[in-house]
N, C-alpha and C. Protein backbone atom coordinates (compact mmCIF):
# COMPACT_ATOMS: atom_id res chain seq x y z
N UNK A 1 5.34 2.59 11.98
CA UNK A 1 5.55 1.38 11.21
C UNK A 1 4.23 0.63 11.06
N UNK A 2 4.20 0.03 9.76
CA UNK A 2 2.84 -0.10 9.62
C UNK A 2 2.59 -1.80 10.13
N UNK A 3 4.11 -1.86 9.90
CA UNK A 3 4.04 -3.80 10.00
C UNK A 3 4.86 -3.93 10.95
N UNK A 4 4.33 -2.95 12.62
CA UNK A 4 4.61 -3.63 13.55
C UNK A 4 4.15 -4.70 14.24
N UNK A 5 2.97 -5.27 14.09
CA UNK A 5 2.50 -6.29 14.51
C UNK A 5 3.00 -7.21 14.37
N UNK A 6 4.11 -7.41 14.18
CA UNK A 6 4.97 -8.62 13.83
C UNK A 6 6.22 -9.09 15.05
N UNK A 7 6.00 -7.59 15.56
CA UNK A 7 6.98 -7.75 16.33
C UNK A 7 6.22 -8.26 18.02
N UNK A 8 4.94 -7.77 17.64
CA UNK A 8 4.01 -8.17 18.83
C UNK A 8 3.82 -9.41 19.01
N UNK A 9 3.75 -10.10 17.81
CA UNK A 9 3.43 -11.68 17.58
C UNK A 9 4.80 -12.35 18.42
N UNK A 10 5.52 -11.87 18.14
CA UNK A 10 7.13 -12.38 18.23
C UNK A 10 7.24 -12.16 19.91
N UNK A 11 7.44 -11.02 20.53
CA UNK A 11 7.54 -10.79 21.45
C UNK A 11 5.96 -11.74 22.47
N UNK A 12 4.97 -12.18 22.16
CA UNK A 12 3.91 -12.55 22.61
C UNK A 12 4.77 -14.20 22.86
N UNK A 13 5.18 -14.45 21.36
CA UNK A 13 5.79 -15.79 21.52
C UNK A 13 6.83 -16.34 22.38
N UNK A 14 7.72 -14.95 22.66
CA UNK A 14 8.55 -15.31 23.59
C UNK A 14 8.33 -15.25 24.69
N UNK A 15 7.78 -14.38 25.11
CA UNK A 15 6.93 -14.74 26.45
C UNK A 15 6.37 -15.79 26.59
N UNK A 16 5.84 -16.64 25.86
CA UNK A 16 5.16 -17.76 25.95
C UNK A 16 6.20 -19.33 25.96
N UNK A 17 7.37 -18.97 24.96
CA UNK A 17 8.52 -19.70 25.35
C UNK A 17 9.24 -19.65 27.01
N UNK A 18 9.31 -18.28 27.45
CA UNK A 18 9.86 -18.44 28.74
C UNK A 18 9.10 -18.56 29.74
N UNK A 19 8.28 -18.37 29.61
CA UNK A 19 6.94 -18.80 30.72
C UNK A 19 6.96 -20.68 30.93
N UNK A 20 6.49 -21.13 29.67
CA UNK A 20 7.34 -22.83 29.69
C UNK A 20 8.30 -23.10 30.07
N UNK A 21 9.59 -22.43 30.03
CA UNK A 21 10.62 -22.67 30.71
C UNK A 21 11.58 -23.50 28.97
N UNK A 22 11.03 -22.73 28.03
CA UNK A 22 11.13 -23.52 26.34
C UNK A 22 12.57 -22.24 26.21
N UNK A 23 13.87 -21.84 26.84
CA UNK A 23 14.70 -20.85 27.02
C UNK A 23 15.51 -20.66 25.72
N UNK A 24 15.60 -21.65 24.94
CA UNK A 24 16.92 -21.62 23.55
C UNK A 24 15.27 -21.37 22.96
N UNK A 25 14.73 -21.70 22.90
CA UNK A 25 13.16 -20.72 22.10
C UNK A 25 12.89 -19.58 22.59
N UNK A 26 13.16 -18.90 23.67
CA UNK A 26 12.94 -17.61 23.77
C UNK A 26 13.92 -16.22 23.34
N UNK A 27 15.51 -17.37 23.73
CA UNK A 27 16.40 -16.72 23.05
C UNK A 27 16.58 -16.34 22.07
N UNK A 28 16.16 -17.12 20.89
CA UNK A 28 15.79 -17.45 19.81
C UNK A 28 15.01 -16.14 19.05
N UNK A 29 13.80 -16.37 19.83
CA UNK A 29 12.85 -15.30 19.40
C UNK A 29 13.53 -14.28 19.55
N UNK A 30 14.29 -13.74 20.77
CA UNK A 30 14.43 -12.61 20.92
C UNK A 30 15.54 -11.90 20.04
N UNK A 31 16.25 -13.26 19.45
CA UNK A 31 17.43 -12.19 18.30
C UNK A 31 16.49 -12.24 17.36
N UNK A 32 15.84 -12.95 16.64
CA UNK A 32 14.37 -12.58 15.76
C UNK A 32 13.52 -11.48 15.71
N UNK A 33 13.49 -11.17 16.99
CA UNK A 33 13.11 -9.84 17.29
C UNK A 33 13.97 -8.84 16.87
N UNK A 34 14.73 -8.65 17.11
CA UNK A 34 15.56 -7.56 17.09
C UNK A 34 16.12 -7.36 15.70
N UNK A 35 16.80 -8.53 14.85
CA UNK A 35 16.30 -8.97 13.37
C UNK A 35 15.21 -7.98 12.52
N UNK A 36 13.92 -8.10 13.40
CA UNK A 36 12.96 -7.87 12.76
C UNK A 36 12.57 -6.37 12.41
N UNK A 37 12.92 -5.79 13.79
CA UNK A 37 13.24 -4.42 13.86
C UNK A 37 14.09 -3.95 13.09
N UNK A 38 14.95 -4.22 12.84
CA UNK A 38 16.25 -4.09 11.84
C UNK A 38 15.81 -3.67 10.84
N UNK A 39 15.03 -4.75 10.03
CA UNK A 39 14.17 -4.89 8.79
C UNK A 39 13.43 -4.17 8.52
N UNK A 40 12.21 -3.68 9.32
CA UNK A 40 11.43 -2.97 9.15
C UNK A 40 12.08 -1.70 9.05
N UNK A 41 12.70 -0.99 9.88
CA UNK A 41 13.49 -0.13 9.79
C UNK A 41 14.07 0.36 8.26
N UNK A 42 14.78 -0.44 8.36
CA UNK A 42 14.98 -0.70 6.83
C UNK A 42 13.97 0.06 5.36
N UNK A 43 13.14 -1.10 5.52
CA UNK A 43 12.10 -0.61 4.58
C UNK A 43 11.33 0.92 5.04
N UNK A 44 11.36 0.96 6.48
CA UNK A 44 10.29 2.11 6.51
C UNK A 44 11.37 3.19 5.82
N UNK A 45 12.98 3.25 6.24
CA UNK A 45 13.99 4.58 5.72
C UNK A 45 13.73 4.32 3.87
N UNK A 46 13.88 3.01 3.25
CA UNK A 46 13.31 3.05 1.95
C UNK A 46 12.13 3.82 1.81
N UNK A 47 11.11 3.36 2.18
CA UNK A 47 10.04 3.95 1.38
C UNK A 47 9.85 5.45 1.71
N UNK A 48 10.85 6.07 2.46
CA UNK A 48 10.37 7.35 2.86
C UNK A 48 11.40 7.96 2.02
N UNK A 49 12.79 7.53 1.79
CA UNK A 49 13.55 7.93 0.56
C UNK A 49 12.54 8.09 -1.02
N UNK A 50 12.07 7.02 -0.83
CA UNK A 50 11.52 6.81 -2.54
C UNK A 50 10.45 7.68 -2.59
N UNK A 51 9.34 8.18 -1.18
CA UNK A 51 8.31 9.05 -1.43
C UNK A 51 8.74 10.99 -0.77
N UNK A 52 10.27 10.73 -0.82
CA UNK A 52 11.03 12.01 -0.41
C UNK A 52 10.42 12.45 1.38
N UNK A 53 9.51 11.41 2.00
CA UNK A 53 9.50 11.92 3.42
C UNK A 53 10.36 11.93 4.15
N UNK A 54 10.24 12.52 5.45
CA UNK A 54 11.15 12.61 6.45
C UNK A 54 11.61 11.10 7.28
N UNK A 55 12.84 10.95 7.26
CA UNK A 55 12.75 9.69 8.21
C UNK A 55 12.30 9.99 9.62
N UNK A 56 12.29 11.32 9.99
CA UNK A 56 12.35 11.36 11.57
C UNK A 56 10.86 10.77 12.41
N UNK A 57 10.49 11.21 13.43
CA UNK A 57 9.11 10.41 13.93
C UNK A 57 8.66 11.30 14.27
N UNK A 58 8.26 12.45 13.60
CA UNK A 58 7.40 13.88 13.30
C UNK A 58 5.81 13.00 13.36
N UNK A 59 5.03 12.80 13.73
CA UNK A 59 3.55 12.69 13.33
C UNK A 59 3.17 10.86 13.92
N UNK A 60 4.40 10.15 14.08
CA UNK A 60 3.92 8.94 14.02
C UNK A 60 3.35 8.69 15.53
N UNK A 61 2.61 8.08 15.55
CA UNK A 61 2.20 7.41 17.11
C UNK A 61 2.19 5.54 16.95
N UNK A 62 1.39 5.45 18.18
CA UNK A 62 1.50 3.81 18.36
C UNK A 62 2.56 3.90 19.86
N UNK A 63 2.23 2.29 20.26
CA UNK A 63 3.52 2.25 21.53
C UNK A 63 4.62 1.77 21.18
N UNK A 64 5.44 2.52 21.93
CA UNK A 64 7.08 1.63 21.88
C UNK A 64 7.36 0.30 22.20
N UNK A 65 8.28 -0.55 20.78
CA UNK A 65 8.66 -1.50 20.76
C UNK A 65 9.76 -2.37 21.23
N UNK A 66 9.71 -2.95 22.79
CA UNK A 66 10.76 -3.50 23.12
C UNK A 66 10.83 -4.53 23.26
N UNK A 67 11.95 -5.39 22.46
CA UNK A 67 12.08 -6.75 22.26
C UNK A 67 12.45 -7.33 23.57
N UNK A 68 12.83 -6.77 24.34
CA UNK A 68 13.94 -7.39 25.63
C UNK A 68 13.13 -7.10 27.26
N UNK A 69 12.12 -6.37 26.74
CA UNK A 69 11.33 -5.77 27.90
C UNK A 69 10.77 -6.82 28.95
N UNK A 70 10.68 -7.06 30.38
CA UNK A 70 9.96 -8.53 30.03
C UNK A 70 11.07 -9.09 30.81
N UNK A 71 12.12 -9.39 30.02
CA UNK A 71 13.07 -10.83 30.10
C UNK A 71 14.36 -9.88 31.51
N UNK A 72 14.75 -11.75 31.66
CA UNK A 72 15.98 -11.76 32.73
C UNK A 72 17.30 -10.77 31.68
N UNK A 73 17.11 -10.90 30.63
CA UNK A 73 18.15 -10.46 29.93
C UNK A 73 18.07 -9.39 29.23
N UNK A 74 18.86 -8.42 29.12
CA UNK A 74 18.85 -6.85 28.81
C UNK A 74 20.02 -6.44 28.07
């Protein structure tokens, strides 16, 4: 995914909400997160329909994205 950094921003933020002790803001973030993933998802199965690629994760790298990683809640 090319526009995962979004989810880094997000997940950075919530950490930074629960670290304050800022908790309906971290919660927050974290269905945002997961939202976000959704989305991207989304578009990445579009654009691989429209350029006939594979959806599968044949070739891709980068690290795995976990919104919940981290937190009291799972």
């Amino acid at each position: 995914m090319q526009n995962e950094w979004i989810i880094d921003v997000l997940t950075d933020l919530r950490h930074f909400s629960e670290k304050r002790g800022m908790h309906a803001t971290a919660s927050a973030l974290r269905d945002v997160c997961l939202v976000a993933l959704a989305e991207l998802a989304e578009l990445e199965a579009a654009g691989n329909a429209r350029t006939g690629l594979n959806a599968g994760h044949e070739g891709k790298t980068g690290k795995p994205c976990h919104p919940l990683a981290g937190s009291d809640v799972a």
